[in-house]
C-alpha atoms as a PDB file:
ATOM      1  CA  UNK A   1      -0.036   0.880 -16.881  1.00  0.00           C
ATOM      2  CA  UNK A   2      -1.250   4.545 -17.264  1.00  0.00           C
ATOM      3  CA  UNK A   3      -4.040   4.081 -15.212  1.00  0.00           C
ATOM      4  CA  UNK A   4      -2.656   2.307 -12.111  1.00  0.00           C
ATOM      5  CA  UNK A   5      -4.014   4.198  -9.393  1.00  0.00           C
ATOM      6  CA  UNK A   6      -0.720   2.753  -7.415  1.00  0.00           C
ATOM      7  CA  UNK A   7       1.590   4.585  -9.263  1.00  0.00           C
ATOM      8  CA  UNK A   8       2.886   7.531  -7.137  1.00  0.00           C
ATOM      9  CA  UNK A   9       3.402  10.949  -9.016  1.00  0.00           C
ATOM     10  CA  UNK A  10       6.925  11.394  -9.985  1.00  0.00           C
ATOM     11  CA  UNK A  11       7.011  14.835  -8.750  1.00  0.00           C
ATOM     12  CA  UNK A  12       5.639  14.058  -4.853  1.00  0.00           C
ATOM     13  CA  UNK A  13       7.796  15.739  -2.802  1.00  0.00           C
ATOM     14  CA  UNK A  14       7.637  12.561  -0.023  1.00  0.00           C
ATOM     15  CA  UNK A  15       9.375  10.310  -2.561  1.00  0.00           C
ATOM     16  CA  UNK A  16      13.202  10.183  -2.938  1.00  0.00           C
ATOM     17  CA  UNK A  17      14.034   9.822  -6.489  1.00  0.00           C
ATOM     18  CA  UNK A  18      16.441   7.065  -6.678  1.00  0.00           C
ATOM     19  CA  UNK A  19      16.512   6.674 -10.171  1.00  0.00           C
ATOM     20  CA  UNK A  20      15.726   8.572 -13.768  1.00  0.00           C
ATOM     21  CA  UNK A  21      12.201   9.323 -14.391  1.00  0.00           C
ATOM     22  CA  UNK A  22      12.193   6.700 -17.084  1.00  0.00           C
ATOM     23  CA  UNK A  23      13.624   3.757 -14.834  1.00  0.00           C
ATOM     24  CA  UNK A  24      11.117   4.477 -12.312  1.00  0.00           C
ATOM     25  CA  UNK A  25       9.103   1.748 -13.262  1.00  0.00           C
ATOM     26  CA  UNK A  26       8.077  -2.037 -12.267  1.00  0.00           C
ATOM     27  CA  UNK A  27       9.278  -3.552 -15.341  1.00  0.00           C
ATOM     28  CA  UNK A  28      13.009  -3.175 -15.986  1.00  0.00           C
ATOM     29  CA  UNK A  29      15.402  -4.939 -14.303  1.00  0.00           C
ATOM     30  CA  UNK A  30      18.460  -4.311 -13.032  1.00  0.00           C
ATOM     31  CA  UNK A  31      21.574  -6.253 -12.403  1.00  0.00           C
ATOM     32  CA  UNK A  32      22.945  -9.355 -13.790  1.00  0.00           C
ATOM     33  CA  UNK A  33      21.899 -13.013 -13.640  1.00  0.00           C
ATOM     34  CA  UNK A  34      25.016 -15.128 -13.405  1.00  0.00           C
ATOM     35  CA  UNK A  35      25.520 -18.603 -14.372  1.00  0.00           C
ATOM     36  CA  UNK A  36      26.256 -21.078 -11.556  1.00  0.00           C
ATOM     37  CA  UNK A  37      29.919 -21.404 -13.553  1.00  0.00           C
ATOM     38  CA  UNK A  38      30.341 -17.864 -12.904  1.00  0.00           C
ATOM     39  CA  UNK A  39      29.073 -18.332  -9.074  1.00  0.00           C
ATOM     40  CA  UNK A  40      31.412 -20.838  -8.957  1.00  0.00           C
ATOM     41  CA  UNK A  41      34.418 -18.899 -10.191  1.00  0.00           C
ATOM     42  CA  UNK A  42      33.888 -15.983  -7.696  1.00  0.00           C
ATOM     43  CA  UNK A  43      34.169 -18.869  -4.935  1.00  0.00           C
ATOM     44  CA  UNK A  44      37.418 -19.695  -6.438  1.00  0.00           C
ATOM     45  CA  UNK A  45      35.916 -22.897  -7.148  1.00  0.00           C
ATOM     46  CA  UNK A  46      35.969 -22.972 -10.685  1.00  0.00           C
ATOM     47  CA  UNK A  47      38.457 -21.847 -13.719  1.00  0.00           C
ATOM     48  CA  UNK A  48      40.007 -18.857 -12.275  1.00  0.00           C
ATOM     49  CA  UNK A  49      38.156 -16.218  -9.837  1.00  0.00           C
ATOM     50  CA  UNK A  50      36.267 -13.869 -11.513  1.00  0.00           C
ATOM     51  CA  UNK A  51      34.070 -10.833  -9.792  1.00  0.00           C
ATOM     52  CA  UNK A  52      30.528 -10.161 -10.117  1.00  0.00           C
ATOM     53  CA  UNK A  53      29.129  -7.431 -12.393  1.00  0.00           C
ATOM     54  CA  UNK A  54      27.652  -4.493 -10.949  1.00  0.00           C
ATOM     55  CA  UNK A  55      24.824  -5.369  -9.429  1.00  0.00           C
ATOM     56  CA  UNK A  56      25.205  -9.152  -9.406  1.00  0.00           C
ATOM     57  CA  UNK A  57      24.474 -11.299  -6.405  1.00  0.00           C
ATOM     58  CA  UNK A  58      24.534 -14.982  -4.838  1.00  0.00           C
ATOM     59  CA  UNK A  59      22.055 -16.152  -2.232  1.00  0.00           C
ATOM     60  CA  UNK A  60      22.989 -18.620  -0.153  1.00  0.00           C
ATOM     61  CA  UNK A  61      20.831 -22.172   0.119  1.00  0.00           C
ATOM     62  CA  UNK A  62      22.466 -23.506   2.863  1.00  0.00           C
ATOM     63  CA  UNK A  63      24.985 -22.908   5.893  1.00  0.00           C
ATOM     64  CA  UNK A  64      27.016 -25.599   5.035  1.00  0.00           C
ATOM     65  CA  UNK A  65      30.460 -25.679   4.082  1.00  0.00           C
ATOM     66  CA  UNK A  66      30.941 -27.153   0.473  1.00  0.00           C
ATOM     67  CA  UNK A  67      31.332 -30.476  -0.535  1.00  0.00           C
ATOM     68  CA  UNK A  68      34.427 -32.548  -0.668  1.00  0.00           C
ATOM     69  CA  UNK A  69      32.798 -34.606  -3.545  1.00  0.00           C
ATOM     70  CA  UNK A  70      31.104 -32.144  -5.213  1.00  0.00           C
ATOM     71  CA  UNK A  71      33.044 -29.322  -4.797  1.00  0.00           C
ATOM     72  CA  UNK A  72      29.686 -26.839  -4.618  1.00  0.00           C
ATOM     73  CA  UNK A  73      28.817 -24.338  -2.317  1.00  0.00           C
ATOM     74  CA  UNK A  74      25.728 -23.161  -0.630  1.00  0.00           C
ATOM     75  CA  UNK A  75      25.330 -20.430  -3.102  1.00  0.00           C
ATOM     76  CA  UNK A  76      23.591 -19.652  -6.198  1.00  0.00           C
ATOM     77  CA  UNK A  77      23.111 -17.024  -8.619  1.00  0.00           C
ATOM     78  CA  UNK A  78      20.367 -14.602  -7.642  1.00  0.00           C
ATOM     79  CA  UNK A  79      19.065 -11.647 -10.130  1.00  0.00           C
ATOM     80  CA  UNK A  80      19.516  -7.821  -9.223  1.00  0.00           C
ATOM     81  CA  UNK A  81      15.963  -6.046  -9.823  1.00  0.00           C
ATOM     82  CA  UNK A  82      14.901  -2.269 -10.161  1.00  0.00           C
ATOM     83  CA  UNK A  83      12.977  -0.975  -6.713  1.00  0.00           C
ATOM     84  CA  UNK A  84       9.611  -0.225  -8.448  1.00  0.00           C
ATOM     85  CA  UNK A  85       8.455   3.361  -7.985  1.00  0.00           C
ATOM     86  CA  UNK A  86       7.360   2.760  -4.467  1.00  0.00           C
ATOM     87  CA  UNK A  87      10.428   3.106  -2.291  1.00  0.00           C
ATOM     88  CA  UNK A  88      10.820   6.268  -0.033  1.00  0.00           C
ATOM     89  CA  UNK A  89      14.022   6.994   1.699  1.00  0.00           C
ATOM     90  CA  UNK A  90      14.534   6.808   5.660  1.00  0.00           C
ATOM     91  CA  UNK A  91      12.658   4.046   6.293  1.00  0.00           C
ATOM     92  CA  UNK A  92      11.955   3.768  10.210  1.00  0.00           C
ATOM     93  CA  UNK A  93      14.365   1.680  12.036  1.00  0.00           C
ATOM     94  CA  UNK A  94      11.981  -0.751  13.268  1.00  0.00           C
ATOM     95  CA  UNK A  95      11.407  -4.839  13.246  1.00  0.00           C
ATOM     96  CA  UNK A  96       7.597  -4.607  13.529  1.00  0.00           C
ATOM     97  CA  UNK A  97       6.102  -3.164  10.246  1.00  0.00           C
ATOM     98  CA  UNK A  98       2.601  -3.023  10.761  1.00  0.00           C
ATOM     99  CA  UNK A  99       2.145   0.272  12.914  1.00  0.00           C
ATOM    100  CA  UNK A 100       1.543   3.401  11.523  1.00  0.00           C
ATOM    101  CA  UNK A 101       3.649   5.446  13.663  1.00  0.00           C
ATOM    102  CA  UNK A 102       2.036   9.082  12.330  1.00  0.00           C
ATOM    103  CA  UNK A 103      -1.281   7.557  12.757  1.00  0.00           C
ATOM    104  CA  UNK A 104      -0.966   4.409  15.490  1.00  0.00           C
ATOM    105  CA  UNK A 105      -2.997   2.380  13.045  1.00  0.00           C
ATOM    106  CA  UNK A 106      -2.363  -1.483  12.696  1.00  0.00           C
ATOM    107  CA  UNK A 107      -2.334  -2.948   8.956  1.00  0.00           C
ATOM    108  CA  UNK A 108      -4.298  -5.957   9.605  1.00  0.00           C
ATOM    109  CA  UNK A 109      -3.820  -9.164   7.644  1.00  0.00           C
ATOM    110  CA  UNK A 110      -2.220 -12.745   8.112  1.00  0.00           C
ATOM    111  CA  UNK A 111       0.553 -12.475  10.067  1.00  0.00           C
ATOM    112  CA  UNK A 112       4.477 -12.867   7.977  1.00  0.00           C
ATOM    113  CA  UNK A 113       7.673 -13.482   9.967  1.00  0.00           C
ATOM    114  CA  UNK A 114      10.684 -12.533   7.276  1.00  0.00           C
ATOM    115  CA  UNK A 115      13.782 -13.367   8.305  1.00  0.00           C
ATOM    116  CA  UNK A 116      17.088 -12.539   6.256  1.00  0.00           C
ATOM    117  CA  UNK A 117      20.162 -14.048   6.849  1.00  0.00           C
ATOM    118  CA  UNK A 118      23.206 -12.143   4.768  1.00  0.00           C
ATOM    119  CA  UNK A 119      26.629 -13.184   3.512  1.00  0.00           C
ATOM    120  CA  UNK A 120      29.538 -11.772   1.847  1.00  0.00           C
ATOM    121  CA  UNK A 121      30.695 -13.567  -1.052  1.00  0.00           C
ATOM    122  CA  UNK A 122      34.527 -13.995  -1.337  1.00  0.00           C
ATOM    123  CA  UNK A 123      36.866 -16.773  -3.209  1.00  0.00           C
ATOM    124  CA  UNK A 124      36.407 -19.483  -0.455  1.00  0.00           C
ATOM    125  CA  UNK A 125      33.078 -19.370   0.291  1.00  0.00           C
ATOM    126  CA  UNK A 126      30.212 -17.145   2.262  1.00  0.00           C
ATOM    127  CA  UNK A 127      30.899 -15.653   5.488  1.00  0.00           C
ATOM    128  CA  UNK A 128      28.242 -13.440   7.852  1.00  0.00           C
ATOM    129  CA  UNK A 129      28.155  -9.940   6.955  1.00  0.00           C
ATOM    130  CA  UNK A 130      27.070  -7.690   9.554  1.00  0.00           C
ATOM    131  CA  UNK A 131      25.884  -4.249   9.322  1.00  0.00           C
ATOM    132  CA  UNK A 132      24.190  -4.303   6.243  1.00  0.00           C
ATOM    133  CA  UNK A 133      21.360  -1.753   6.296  1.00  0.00           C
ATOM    134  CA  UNK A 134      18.249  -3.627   4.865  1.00  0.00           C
ATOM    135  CA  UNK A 135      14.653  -1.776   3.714  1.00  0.00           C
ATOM    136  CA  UNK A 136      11.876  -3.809   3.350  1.00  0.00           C
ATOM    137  CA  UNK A 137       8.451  -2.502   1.859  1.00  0.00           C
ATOM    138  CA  UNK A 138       5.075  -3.937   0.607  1.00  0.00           C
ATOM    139  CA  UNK A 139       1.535  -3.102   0.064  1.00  0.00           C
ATOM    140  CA  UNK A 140      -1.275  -3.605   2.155  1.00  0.00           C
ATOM    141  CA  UNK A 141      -3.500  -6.143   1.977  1.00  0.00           C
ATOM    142  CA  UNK A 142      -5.645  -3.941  -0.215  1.00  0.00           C
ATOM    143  CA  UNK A 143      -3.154  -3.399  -2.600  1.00  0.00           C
ATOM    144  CA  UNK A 144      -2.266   0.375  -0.947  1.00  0.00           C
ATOM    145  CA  UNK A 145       1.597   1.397  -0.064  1.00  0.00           C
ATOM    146  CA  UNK A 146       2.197   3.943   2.549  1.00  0.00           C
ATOM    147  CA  UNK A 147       3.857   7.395   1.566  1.00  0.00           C
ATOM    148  CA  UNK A 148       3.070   7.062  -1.908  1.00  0.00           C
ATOM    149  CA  UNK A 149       0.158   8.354  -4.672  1.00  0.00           C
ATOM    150  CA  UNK A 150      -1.281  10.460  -1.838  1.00  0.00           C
ATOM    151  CA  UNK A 151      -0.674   8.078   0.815  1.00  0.00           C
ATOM    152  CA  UNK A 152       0.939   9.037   4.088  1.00  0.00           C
ATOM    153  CA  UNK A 153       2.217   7.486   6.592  1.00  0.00           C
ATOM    154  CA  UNK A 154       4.767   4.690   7.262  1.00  0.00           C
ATOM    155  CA  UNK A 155       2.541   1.482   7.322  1.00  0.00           C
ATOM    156  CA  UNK A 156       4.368  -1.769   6.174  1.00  0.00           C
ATOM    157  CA  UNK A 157       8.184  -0.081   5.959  1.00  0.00           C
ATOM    158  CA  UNK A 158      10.874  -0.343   7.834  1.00  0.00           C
ATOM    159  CA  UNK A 159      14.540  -1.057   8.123  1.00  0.00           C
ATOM    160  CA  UNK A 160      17.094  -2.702  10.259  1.00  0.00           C
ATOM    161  CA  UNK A 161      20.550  -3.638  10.636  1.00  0.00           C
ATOM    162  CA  UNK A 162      22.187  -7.082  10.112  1.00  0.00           C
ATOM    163  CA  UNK A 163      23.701  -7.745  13.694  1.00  0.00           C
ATOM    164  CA  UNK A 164      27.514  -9.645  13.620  1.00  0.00           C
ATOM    165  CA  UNK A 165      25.967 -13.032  11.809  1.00  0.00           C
ATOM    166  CA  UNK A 166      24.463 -11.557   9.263  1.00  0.00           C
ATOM    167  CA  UNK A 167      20.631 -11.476  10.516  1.00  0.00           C
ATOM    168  CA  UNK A 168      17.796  -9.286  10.516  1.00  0.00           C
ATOM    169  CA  UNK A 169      13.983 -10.355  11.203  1.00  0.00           C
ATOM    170  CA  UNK A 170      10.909  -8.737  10.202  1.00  0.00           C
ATOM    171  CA  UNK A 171       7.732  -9.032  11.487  1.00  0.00           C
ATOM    172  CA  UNK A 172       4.759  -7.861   9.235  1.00  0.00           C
ATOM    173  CA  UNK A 173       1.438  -9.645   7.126  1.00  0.00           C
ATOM    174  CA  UNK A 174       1.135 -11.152   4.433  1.00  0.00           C
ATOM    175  CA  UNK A 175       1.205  -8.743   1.029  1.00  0.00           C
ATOM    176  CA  UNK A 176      -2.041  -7.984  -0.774  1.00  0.00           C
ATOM    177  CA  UNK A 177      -2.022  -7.402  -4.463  1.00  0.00           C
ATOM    178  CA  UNK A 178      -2.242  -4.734  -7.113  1.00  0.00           C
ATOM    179  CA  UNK A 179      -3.168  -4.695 -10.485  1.00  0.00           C
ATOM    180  CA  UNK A 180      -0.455  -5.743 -13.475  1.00  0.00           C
ATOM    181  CA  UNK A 181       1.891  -6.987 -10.892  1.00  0.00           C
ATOM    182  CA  UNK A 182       2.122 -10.173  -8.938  1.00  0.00           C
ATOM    183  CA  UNK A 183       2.254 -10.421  -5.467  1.00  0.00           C
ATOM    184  CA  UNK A 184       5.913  -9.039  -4.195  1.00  0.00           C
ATOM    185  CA  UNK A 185       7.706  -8.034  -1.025  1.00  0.00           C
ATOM    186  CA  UNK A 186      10.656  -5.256  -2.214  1.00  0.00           C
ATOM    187  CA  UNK A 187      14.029  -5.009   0.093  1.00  0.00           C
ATOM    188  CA  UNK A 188      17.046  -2.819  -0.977  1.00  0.00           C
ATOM    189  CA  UNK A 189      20.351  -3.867   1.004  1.00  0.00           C
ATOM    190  CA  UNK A 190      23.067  -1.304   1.621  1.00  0.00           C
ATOM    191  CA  UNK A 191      25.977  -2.741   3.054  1.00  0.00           C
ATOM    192  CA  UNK A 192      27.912  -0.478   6.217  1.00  0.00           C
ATOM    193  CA  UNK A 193      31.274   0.370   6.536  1.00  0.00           C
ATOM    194  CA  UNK A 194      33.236   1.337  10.046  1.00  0.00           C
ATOM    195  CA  UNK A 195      31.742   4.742  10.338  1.00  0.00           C
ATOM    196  CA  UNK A 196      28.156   3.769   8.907  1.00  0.00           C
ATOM    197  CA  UNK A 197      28.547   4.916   5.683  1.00  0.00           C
ATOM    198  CA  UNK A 198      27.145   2.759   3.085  1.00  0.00           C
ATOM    199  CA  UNK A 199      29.493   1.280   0.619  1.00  0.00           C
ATOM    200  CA  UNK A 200      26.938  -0.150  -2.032  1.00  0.00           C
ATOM    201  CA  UNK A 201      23.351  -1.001  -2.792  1.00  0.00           C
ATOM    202  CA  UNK A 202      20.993  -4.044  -4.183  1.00  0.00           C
ATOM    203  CA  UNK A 203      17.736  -3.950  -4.318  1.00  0.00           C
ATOM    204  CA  UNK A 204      15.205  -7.027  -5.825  1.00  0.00           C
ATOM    205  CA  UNK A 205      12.384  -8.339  -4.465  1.00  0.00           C
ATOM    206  CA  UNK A 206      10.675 -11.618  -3.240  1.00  0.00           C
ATOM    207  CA  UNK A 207       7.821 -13.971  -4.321  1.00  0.00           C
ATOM    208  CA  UNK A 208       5.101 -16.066  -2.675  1.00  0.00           C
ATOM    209  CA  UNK A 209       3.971 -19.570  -4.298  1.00  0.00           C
ATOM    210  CA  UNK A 210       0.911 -19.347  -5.955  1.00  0.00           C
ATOM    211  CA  UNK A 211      -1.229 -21.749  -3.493  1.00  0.00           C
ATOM    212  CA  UNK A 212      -0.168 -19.355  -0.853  1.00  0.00           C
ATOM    213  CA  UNK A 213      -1.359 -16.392  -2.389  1.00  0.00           C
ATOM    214  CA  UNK A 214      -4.682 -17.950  -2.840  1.00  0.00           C
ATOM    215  CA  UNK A 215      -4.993 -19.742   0.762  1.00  0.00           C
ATOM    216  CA  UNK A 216      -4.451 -15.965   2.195  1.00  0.00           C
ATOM    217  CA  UNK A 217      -6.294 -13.872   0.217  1.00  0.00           C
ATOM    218  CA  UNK A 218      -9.743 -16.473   0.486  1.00  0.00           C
ATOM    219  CA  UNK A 219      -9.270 -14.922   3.793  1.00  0.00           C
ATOM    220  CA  UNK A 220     -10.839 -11.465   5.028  1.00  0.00           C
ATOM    221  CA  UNK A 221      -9.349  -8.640   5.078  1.00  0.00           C
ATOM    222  CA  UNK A 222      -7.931 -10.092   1.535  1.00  0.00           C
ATOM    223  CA  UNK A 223     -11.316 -11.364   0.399  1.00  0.00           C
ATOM    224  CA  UNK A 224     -12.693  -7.858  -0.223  1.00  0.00           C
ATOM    225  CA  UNK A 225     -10.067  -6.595  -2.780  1.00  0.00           C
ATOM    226  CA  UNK A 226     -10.620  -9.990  -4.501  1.00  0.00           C
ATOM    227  CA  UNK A 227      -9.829 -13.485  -3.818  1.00  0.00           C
ATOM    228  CA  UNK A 228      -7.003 -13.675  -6.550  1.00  0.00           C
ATOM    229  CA  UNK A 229      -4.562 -11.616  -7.749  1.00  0.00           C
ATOM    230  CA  UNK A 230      -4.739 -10.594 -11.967  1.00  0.00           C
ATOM    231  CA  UNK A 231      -1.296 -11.251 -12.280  1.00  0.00           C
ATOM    232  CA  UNK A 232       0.030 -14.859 -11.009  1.00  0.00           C
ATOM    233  CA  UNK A 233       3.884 -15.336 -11.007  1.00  0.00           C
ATOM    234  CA  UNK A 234       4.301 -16.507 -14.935  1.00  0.00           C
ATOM    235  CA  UNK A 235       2.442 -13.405 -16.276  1.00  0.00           C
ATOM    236  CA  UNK A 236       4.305 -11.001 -14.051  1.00  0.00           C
ATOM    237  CA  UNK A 237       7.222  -9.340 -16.020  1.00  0.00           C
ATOM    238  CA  UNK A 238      10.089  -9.848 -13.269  1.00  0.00           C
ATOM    239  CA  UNK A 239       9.024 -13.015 -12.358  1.00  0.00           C
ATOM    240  CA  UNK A 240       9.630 -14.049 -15.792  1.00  0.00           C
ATOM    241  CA  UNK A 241      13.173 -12.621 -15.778  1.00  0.00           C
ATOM    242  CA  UNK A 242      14.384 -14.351 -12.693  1.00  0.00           C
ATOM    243  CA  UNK A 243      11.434 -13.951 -10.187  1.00  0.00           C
ATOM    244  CA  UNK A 244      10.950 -18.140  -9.907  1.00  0.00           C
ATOM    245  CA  UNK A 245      14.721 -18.068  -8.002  1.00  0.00           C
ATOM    246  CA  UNK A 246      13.409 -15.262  -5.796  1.00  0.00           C
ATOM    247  CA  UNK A 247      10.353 -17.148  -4.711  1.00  0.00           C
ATOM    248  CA  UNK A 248      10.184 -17.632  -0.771  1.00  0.00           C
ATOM    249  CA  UNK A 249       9.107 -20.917   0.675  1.00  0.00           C
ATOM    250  CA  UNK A 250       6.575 -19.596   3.559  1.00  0.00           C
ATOM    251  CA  UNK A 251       5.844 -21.751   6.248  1.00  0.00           C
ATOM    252  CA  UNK A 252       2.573 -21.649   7.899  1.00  0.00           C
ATOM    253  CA  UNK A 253      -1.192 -21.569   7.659  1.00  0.00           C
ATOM    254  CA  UNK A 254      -3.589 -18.595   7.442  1.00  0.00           C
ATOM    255  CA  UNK A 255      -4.916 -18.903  10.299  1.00  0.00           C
ATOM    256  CA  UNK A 256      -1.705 -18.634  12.141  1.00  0.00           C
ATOM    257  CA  UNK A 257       0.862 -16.893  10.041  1.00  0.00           C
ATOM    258  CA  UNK A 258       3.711 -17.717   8.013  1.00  0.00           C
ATOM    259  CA  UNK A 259       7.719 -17.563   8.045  1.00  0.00           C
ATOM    260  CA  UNK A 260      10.510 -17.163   5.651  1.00  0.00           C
ATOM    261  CA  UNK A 261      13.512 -16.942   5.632  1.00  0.00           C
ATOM    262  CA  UNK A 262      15.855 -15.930   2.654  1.00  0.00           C
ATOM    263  CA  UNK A 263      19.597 -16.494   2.988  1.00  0.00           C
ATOM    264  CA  UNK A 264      21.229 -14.175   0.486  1.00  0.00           C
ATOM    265  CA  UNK A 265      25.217 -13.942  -0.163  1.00  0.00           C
ATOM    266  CA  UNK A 266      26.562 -10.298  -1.438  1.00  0.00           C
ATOM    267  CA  UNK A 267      29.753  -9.236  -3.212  1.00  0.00           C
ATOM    268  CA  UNK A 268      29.430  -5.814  -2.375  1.00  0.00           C
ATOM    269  CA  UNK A 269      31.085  -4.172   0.966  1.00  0.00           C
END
């Protein structure tokens, strides 16, 4: 997409390269997708314990324990994705991320609880993992990211810490879209050690059902960038490589906001 007018210049001194140059980019992905036999291995559930690749990871679909009969546990396989281009380092350590601290400017848009609720993965089964260090970024709902392509300011990033059962809630609006990409929420988790070092890193990024999309963005301020997005999830080249198991189920209305929350299980730190 030569042309985006999203896509930040490489050589911006306000954006931390995390990556080559050539990775910098929307449409590779990074990680592995594991089969649920594999999942169920690395629970010790399975044919002998095996760990995850490098950048694998399980999210976890429930809190229960697993079952007798079946033997399964809350967890499934969950892809590893690249950032995009649009991540800057040091997020601000905030839950609220719709103030522009440099400026004091609001984002406006529908209101979006996220809530994240992490795990570690071990043979045996899930347990809380607290202090994980968690980023979360997203465009405005004109399509626009903060600190980026010319852009400054903070608007719509943050980051907090997982507190001792493994949750951290963010409170933000609803994503707008941009072109050649469908709508998307990114979040990079860096799990702590003791002296707050972090041991590892993950970073993918989350999805909205279609009828969502188009029940917010009918809505001003939405409605003036366009009332659908050019991409929908099955043209969108992550969604197509694993995006449909990232997809969030919000909860809500326009009018009054939505919530989701996305229980994810880690086997790294």
């Amino acid at each position: 997409m030569p042309n985006d007018p999203h896509r930040p210049n490489p050589a911006a001194p306000d954006l931390a390269p995390t990556q080559e140059p050539d990775e910098d980019n929307d449409d590779e992905m990074i990680g592995t997708l594991l089969s649920r036999r594999h999942a169920l291995r690395l629970l010790g559930l399975g044919a002998g314990a095996t760990a995850l690749g490098a950048g694998g990871v399980l999210a976890q679909r429930s809190t229960g324990q697993a079952s007798a009969a079946s033997g399964l546990p809350g967890c499934v396989v969950r892809p590893a994705m690249t950032e995009g281009p649009y991540f800057v380092d040091s997020e601000p350590r905030r839950s609220d991320l719709r103030r522009d601290t440099t400026t004091g400017k609001q984002s406006a848009g529908v209101p979006l609880t996220l809530n994240f609720v992490v795990s570690r993965v071990a043979v045996g089964g899930c347990t809380p993992r607290g202090q994980v260090l968690i980023d979360v970024w997203h465009c405005d709902a004109q399509g626009a990211y903060s600190g980026v392509q010319g852009n400054t300011g903070n608007f719509l990033r943050g980051s907090q810490v997982t507190d001792a059962q493994g949750r951290a809630s963010f409170t933000t609006i609803y994503p707008g879209w941009y072109r050649g990409r469908a709508v998307h929420i990114h979040f990079k988790l860096r799990p702590l050690n003791a002296s707050g070092k972090a041991t590892g890193e993950f970073t993918s990024q989350l999805f909205f059902p279609e009828s969502v999309n188009s029940a917010v963005f009918a809505r001003a301020p939405y409605s003036a960038h366009g009332t659908k997005a050019d991409t929908p999830n099955a043209q969108d080249s992550i969604y197509r490589n694993g995006g449909s198991q990232l997809l969030l189920n919000a909860k809500g209305d326009p009018a009054r906001g939505y919530a989701a929350t996305f229980d994810i299980g880690l086997n790294l730190g």
